[in-house]
PDB file of N, CA and C in Angstrom:
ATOM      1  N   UNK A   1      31.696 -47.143-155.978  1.00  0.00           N
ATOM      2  CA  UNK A   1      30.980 -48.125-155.189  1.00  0.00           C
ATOM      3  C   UNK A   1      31.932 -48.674-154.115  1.00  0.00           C
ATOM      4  N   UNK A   2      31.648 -48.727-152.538  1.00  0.00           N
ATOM      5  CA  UNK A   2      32.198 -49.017-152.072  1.00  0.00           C
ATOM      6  C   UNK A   2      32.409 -50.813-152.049  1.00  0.00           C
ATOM      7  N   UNK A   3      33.515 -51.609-151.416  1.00  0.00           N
ATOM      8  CA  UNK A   3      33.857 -53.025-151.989  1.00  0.00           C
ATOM      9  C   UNK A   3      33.950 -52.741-150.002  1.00  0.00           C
ATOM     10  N   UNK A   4      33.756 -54.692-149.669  1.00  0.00           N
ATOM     11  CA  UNK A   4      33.514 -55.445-148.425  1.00  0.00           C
ATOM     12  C   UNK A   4      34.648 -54.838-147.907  1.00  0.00           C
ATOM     13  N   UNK A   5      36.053 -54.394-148.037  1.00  0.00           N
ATOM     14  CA  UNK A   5      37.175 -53.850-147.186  1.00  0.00           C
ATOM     15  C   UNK A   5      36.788 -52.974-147.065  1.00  0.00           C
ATOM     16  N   UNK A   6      36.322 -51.846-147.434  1.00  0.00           N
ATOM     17  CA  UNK A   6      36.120 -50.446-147.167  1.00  0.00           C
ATOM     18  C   UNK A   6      34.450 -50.403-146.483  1.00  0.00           C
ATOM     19  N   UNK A   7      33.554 -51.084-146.652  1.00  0.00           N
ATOM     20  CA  UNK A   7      32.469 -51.338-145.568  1.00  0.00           C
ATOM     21  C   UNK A   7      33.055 -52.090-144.052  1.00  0.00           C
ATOM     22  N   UNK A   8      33.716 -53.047-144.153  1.00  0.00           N
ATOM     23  CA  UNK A   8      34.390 -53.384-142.847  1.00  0.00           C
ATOM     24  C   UNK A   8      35.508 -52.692-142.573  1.00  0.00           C
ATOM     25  N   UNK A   9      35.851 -51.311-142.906  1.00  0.00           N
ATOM     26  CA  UNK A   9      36.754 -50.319-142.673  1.00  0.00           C
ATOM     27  C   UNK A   9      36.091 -49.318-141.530  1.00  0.00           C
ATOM     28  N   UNK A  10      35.161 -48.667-142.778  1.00  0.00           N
ATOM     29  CA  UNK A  10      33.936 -48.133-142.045  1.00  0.00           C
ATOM     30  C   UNK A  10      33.272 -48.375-140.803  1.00  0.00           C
ATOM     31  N   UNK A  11      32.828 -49.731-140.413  1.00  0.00           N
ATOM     32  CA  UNK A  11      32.498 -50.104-139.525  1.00  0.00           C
ATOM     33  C   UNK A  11      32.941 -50.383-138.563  1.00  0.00           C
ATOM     34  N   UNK A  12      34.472 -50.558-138.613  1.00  0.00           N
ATOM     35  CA  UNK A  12      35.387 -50.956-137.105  1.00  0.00           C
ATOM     36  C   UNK A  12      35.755 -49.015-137.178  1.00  0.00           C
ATOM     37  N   UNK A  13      35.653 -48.347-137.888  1.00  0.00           N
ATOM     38  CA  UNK A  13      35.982 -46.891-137.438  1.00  0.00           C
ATOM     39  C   UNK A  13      34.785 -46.449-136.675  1.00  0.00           C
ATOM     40  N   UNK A  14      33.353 -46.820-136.993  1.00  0.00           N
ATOM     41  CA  UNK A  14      32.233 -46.602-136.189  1.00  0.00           C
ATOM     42  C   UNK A  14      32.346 -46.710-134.652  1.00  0.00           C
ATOM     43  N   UNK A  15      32.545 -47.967-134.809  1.00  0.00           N
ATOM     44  CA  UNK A  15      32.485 -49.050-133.560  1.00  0.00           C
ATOM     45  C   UNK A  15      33.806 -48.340-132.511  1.00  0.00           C
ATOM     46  N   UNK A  16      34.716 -47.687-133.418  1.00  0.00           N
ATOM     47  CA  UNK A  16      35.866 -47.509-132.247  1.00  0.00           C
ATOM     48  C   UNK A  16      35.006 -45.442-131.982  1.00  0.00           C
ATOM     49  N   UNK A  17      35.045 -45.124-132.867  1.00  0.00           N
ATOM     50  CA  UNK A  17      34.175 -43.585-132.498  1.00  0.00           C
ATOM     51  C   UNK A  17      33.388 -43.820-131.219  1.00  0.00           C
ATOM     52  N   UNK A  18      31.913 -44.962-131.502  1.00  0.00           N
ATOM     53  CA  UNK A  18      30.956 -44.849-130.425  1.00  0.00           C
ATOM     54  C   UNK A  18      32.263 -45.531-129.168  1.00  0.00           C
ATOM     55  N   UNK A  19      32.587 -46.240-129.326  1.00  0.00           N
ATOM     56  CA  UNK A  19      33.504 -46.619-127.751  1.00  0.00           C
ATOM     57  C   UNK A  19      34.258 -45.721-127.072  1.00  0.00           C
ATOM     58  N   UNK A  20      35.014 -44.538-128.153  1.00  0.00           N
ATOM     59  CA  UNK A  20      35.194 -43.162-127.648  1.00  0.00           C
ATOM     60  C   UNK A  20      34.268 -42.360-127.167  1.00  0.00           C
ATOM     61  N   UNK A  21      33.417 -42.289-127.753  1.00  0.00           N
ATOM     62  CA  UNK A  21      31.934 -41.403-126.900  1.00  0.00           C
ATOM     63  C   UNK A  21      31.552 -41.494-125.600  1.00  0.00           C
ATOM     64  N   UNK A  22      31.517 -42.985-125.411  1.00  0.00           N
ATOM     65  CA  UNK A  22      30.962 -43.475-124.583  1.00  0.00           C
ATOM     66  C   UNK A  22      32.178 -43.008-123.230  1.00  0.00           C
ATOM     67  N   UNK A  23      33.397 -43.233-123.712  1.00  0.00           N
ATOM     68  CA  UNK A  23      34.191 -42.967-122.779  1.00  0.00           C
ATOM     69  C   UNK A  23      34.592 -41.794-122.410  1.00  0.00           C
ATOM     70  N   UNK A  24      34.211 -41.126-123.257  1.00  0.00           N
ATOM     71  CA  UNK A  24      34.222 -39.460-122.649  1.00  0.00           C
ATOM     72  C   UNK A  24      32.788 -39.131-122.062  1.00  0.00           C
ATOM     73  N   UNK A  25      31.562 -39.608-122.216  1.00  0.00           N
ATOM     74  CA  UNK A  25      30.885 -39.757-121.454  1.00  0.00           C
ATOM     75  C   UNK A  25      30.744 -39.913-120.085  1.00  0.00           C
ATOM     76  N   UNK A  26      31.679 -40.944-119.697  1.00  0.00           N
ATOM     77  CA  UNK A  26      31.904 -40.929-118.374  1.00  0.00           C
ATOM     78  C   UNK A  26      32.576 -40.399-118.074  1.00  0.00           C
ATOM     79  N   UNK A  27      33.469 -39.439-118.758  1.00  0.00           N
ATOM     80  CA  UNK A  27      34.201 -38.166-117.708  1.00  0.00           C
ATOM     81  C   UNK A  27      33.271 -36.959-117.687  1.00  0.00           C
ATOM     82  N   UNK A  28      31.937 -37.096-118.298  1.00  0.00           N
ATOM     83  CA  UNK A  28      31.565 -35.557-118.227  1.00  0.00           C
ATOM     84  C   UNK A  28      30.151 -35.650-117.549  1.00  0.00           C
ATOM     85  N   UNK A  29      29.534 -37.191-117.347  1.00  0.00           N
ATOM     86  CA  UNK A  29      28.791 -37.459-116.879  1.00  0.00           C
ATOM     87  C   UNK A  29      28.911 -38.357-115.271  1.00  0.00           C
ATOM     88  N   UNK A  30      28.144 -38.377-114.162  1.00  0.00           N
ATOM     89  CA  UNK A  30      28.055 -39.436-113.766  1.00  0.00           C
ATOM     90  C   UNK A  30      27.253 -40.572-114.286  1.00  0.00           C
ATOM     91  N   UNK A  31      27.019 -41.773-113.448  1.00  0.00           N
ATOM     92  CA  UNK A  31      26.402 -42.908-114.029  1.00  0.00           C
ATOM     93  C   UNK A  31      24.797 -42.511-113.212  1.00  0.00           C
ATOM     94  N   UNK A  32      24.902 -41.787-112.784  1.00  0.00           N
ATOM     95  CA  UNK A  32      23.556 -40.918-112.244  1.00  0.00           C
ATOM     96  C   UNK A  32      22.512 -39.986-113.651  1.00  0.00           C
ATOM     97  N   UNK A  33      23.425 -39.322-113.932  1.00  0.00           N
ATOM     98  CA  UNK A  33      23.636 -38.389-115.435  1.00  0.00           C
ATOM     99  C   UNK A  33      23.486 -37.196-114.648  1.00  0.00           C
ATOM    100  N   UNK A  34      24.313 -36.841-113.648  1.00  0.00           N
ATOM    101  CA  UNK A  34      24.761 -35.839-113.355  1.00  0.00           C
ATOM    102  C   UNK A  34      26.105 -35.327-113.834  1.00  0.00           C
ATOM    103  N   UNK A  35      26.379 -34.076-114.321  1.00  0.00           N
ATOM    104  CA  UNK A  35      27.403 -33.458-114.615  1.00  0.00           C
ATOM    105  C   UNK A  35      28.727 -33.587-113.640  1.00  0.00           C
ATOM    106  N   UNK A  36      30.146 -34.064-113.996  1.00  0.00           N
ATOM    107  CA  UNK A  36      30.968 -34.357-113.362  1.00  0.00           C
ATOM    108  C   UNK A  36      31.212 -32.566-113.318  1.00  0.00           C
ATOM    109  N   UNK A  37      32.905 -32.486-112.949  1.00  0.00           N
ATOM    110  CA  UNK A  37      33.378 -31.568-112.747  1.00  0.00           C
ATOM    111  C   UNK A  37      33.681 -30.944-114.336  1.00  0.00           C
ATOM    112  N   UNK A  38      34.342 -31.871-114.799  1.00  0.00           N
ATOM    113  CA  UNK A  38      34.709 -31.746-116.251  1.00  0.00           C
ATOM    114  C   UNK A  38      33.697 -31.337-116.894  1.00  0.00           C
ATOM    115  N   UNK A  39      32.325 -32.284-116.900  1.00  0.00           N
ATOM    116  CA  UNK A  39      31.339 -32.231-117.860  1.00  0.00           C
ATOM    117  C   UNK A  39      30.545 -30.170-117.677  1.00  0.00           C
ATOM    118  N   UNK A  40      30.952 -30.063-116.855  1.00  0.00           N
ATOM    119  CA  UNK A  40      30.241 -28.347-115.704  1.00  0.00           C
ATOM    120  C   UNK A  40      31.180 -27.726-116.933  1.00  0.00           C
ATOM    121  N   UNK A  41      32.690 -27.986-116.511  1.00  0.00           N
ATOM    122  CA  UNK A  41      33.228 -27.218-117.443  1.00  0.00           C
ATOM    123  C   UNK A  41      33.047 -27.006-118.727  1.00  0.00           C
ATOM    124  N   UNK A  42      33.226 -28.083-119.332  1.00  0.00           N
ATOM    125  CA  UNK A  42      32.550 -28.204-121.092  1.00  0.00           C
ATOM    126  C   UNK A  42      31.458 -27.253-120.640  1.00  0.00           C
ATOM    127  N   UNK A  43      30.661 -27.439-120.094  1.00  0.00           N
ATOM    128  CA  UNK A  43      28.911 -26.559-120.028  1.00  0.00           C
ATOM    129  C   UNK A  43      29.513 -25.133-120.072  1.00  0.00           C
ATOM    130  N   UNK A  44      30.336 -24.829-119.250  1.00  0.00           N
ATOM    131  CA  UNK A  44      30.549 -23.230-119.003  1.00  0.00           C
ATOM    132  C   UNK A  44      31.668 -22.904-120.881  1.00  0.00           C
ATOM    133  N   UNK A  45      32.153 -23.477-120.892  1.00  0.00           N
ATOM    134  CA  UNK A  45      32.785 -23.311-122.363  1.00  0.00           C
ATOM    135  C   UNK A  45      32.185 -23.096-123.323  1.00  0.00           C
ATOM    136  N   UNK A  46      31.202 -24.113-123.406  1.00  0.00           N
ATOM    137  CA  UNK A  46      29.996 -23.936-124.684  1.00  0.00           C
ATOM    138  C   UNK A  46      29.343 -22.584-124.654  1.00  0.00           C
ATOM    139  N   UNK A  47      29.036 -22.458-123.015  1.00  0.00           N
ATOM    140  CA  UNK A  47      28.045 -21.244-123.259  1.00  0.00           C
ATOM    141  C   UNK A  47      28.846 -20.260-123.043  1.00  0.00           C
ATOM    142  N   UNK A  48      30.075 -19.854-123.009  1.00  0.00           N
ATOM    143  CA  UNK A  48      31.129 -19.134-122.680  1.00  0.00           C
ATOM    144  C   UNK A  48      31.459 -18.509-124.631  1.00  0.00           C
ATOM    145  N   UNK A  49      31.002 -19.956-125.360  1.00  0.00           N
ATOM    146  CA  UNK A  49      31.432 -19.720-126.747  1.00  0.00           C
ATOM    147  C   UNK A  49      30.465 -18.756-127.680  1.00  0.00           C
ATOM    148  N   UNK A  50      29.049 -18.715-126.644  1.00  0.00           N
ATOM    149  CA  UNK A  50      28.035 -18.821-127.540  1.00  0.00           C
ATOM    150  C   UNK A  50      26.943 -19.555-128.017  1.00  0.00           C
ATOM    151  N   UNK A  51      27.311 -20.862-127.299  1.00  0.00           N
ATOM    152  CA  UNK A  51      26.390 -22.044-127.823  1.00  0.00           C
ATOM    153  C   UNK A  51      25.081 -21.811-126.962  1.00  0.00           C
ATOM    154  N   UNK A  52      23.956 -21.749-127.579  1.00  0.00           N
ATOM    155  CA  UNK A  52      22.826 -21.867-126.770  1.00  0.00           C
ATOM    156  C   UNK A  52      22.492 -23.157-125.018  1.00  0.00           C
ATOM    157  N   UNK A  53      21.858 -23.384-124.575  1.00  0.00           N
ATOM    158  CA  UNK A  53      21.761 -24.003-123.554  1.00  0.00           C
ATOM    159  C   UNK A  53      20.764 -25.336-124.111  1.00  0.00           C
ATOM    160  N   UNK A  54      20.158 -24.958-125.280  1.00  0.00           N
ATOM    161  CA  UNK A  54      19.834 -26.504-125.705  1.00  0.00           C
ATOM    162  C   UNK A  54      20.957 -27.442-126.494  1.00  0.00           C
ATOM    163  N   UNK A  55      21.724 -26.593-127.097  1.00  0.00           N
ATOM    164  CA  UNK A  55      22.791 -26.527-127.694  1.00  0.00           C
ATOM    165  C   UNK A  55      24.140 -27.608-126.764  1.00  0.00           C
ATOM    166  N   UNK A  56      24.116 -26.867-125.866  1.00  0.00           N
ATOM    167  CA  UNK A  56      24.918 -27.744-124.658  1.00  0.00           C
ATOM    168  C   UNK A  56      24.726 -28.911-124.455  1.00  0.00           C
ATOM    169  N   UNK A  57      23.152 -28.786-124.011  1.00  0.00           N
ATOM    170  CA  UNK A  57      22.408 -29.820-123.390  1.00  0.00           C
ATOM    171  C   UNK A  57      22.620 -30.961-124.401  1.00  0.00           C
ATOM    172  N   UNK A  58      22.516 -30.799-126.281  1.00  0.00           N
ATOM    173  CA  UNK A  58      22.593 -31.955-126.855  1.00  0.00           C
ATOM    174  C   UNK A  58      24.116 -32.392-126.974  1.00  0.00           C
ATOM    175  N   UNK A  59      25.420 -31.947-126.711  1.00  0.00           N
ATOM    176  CA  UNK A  59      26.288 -32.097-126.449  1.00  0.00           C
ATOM    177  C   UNK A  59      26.536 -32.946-125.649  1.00  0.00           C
ATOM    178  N   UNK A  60      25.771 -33.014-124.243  1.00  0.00           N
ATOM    179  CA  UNK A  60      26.499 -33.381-123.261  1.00  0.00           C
ATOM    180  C   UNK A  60      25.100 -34.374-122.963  1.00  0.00           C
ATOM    181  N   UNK A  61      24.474 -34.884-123.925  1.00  0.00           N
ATOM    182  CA  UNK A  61      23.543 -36.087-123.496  1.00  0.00           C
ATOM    183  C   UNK A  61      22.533 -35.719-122.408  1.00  0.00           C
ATOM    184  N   UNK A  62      22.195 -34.139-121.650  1.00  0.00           N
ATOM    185  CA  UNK A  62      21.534 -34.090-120.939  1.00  0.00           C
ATOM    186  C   UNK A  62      20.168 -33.516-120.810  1.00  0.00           C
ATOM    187  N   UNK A  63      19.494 -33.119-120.211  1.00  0.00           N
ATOM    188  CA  UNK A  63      18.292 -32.284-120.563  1.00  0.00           C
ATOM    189  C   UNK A  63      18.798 -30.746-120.443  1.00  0.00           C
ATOM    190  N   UNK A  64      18.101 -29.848-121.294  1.00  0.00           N
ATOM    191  CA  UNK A  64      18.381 -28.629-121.498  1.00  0.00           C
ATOM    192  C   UNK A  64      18.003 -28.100-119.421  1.00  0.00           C
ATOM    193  N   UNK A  65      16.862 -28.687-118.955  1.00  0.00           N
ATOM    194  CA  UNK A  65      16.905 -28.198-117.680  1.00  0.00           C
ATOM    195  C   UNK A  65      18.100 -28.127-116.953  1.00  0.00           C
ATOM    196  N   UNK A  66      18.592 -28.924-117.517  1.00  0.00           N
ATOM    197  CA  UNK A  66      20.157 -29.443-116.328  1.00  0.00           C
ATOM    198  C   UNK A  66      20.823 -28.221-116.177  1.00  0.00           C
ATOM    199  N   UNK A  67      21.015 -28.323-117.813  1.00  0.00           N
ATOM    200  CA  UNK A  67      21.798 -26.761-118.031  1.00  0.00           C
ATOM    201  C   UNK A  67      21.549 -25.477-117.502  1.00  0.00           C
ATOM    202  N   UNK A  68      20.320 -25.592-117.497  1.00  0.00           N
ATOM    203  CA  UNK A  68      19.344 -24.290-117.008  1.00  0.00           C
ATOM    204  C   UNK A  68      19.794 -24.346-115.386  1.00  0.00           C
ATOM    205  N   UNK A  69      19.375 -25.574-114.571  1.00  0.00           N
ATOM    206  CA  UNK A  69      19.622 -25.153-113.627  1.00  0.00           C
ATOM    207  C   UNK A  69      21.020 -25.102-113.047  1.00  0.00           C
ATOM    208  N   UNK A  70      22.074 -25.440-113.961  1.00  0.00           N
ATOM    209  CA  UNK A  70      23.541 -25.462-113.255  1.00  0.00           C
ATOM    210  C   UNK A  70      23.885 -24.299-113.670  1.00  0.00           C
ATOM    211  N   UNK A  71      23.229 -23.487-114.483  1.00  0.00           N
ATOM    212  CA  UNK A  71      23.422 -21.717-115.238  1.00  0.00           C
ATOM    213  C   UNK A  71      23.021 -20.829-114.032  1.00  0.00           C
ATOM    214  N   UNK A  72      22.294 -21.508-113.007  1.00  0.00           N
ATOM    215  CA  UNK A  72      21.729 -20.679-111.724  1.00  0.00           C
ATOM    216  C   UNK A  72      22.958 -20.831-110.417  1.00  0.00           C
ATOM    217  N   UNK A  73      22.497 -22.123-110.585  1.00  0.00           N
ATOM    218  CA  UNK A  73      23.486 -22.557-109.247  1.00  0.00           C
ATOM    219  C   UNK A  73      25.173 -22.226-108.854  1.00  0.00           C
TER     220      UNK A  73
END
């Protein structure tokens, strides 16, 4: 059974994860939710790995179209 230190352990490890997310977010996103330079790259990696294009898309917070159309462009 977990005890109040190890639930407020848990929870400041949450809290610092999502604040990391968020901040790699903005290197791979704009505040538009367009794909930065970085974020293109991750895209070409994933699908470079194998990862499907919806696959990407839930990676990188975007719509699978995005992917689709930056796979053209």
């Amino acid at each position: 059974m977990l005890n109040i230190p190890d639930i407020d352990r848990a929870t400041r490890i949450h809290e610092e994860m999502e604040d990391t997310l968020r901040q790699l977010s903005g290197l791979l996103k704009t505040d538009g939710g367009h794909l930065t330079p970085a974020g293109i790259a991750v895209m070409n990696e994933g699908l470079n790995r194998g990862m499907s294009q919806s696959q990407v898309a839930r990676l990188l917070s975007v719509s699978p179209a995005a992917i689709s159309y930056r796979t053209r462009a």
